[in-house]
N, C-alpha and C. Protein backbone atom coordinates (compact mmCIF):
# COMPACT_ATOMS: atom_id res chain seq x y z
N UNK A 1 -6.71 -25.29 -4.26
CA UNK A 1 -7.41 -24.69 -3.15
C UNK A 1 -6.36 -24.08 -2.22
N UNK A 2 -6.79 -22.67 -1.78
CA UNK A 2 -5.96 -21.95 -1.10
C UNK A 2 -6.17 -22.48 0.35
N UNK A 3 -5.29 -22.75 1.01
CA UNK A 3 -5.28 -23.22 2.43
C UNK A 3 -4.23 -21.80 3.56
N UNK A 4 -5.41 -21.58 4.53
CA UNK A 4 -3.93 -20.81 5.44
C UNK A 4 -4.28 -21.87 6.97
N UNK A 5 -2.87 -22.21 7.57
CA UNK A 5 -2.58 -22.75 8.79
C UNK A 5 -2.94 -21.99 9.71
N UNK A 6 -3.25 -21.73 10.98
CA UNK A 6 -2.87 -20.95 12.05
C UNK A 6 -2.39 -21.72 13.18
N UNK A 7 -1.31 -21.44 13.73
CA UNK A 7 -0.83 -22.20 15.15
C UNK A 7 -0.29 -21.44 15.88
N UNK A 8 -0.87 -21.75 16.75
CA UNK A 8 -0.83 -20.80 18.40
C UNK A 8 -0.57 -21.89 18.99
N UNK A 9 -0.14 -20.96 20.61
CA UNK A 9 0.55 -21.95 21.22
C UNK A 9 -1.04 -22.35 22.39
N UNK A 10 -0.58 -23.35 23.29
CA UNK A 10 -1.40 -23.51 24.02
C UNK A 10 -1.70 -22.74 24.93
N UNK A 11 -2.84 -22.56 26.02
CA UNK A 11 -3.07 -21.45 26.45
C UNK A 11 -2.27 -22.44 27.71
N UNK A 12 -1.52 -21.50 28.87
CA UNK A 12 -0.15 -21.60 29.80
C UNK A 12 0.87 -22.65 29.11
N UNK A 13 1.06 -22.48 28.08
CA UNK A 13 2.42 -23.16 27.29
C UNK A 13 3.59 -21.36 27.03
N UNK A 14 4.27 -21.70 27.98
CA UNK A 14 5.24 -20.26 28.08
C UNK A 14 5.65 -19.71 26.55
N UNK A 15 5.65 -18.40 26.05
CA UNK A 15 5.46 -17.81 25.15
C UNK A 15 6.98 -17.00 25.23
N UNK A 16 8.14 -17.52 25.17
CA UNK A 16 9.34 -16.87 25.30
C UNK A 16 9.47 -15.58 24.59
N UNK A 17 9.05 -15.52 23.09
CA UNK A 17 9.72 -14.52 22.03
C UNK A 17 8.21 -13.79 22.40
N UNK A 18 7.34 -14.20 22.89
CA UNK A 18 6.27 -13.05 23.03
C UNK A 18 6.36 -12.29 24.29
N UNK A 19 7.09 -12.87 25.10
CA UNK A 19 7.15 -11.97 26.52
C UNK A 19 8.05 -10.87 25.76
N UNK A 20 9.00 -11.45 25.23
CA UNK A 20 10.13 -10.22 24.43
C UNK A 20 9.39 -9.30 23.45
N UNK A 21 9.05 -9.27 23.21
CA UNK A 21 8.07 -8.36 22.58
C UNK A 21 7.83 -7.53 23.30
N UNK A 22 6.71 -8.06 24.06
CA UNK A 22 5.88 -7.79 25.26
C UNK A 22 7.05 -6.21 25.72
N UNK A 23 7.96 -6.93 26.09
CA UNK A 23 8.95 -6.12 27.31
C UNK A 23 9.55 -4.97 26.03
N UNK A 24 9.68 -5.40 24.96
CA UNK A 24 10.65 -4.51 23.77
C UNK A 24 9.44 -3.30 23.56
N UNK A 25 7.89 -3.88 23.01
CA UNK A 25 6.99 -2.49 23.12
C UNK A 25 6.75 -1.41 24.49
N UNK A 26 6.95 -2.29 25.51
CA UNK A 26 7.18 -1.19 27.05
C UNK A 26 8.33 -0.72 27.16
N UNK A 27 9.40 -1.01 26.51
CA UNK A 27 10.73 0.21 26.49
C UNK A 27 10.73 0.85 25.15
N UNK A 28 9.69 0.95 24.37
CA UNK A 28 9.56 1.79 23.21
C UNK A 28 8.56 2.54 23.36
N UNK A 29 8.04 2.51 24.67
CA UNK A 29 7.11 3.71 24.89
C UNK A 29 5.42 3.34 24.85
N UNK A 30 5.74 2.10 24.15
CA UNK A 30 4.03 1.33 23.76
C UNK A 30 3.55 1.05 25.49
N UNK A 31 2.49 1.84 25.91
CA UNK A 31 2.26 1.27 27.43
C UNK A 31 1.05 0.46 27.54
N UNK A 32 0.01 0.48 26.72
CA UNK A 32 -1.10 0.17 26.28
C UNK A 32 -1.04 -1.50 25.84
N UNK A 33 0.06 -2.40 25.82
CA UNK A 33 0.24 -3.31 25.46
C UNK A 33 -0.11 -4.60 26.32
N UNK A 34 -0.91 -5.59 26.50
CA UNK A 34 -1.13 -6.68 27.30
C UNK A 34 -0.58 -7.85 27.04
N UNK A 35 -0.53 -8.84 27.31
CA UNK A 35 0.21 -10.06 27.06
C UNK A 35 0.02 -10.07 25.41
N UNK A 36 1.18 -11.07 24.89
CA UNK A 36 1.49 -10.80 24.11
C UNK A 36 1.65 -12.60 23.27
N UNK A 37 1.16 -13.09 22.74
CA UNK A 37 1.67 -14.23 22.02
C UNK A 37 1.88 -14.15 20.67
N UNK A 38 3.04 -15.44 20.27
CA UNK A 38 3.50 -15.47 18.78
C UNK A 38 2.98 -16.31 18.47
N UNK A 39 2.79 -16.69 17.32
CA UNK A 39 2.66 -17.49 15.81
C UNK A 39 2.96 -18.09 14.80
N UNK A 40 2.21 -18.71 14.30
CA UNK A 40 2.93 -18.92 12.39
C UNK A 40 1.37 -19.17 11.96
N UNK A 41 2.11 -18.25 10.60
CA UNK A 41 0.89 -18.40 10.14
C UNK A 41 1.49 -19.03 8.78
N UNK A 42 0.77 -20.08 8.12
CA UNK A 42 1.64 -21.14 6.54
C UNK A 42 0.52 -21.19 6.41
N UNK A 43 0.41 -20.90 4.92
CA UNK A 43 -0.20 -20.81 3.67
C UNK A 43 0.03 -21.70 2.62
N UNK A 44 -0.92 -22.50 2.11
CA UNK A 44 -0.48 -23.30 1.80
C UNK A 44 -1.62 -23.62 0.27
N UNK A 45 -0.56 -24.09 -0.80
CA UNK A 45 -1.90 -24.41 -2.15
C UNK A 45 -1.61 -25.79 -2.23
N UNK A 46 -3.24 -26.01 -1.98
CA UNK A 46 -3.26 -28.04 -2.01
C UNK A 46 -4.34 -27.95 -3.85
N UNK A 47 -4.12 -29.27 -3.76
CA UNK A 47 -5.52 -29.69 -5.20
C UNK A 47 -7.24 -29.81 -4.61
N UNK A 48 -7.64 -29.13 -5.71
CA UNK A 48 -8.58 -28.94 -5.15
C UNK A 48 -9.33 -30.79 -4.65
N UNK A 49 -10.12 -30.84 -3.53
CA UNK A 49 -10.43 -32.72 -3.30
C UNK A 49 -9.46 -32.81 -2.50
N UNK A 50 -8.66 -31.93 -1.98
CA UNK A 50 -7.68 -33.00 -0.66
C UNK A 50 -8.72 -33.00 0.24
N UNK A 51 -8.63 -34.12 0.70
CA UNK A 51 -9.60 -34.20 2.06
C UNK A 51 -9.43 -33.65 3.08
N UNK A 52 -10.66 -33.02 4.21
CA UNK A 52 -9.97 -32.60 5.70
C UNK A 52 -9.30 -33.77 6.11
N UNK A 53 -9.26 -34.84 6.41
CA UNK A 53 -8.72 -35.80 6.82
C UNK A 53 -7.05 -35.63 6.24
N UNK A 54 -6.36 -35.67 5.11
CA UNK A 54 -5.68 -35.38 4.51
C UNK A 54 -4.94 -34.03 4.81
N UNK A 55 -6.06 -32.61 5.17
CA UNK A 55 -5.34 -31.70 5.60
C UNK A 55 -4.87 -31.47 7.27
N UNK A 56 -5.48 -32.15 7.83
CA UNK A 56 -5.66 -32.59 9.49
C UNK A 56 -4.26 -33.37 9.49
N UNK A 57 -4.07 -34.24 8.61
CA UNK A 57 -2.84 -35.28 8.77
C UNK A 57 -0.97 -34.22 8.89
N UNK A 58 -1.73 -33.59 7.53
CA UNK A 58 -0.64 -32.43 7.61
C UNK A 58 -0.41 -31.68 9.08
N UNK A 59 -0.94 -30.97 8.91
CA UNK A 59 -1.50 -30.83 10.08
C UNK A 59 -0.42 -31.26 11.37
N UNK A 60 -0.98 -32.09 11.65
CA UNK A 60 -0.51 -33.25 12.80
C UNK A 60 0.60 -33.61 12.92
N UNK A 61 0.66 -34.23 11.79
CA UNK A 61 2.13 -34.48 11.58
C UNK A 61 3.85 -33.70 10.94
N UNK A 62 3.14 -32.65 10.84
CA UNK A 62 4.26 -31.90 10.60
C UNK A 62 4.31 -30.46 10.87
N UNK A 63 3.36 -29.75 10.71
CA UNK A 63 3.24 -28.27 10.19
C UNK A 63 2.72 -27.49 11.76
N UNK A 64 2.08 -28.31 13.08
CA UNK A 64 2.20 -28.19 14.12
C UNK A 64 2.17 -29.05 15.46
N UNK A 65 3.05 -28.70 16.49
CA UNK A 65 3.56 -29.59 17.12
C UNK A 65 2.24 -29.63 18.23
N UNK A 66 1.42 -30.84 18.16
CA UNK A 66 -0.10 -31.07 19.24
C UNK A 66 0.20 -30.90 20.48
N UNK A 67 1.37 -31.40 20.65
CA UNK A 67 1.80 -31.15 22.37
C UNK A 67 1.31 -30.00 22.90
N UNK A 68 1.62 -29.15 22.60
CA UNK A 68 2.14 -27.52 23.00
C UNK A 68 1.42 -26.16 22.04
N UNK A 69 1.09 -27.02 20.49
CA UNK A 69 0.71 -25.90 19.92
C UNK A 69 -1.38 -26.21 19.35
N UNK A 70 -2.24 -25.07 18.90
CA UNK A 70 -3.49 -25.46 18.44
C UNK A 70 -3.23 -24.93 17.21
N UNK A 71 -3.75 -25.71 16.18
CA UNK A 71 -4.28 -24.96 15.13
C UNK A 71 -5.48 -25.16 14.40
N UNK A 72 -5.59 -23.84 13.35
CA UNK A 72 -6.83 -24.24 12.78
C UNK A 72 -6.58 -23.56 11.17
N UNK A 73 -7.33 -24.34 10.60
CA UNK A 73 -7.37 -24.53 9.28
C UNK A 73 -8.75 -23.35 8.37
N UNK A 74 -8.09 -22.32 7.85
CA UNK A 74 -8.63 -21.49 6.76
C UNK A 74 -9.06 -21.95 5.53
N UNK A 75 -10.07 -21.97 4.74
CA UNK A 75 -9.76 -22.12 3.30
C UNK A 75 -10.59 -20.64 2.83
N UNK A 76 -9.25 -20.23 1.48
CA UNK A 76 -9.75 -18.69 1.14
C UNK A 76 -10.21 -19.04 0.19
């Protein structure tokens, strides 16, 4: 089973490499641009029967940090 991650950060958890962006598309002429946040996006092939519980654990414990970041879980 095809799995994709998504983790974003929290909403007012400071977005360093996205302000840079942010500021790199307004000196490239992009003016149309609004705040700006980064990502990861991990993709991931489990067996088919892993449990949500099982993919939640992942999850949690490794693949995003709860403090600071949300994610949510795709299956394609």
């Amino acid at each position: 089973m095809k799995l994709r991650i998504v983790v974003t950060l929290k909403n007012g958890v400071l977005d360093p490499q996205g302000k840079a962006i942010e500021h790199a598309l307004g000196s490239l002429g992009f003016s149309g641009v609004g705040e700006v946040r980064v990502g990861k996006l991990i993709e991931l092939d489990v067996a088919d029967g892993t449990s949500d519980a099982d993919i939640d654990a992942m999850c949690q414990k490794l693949l995003a940090n709860t403090v600071i970041e949300n994610y949510r879980v795709e299956r394609q």
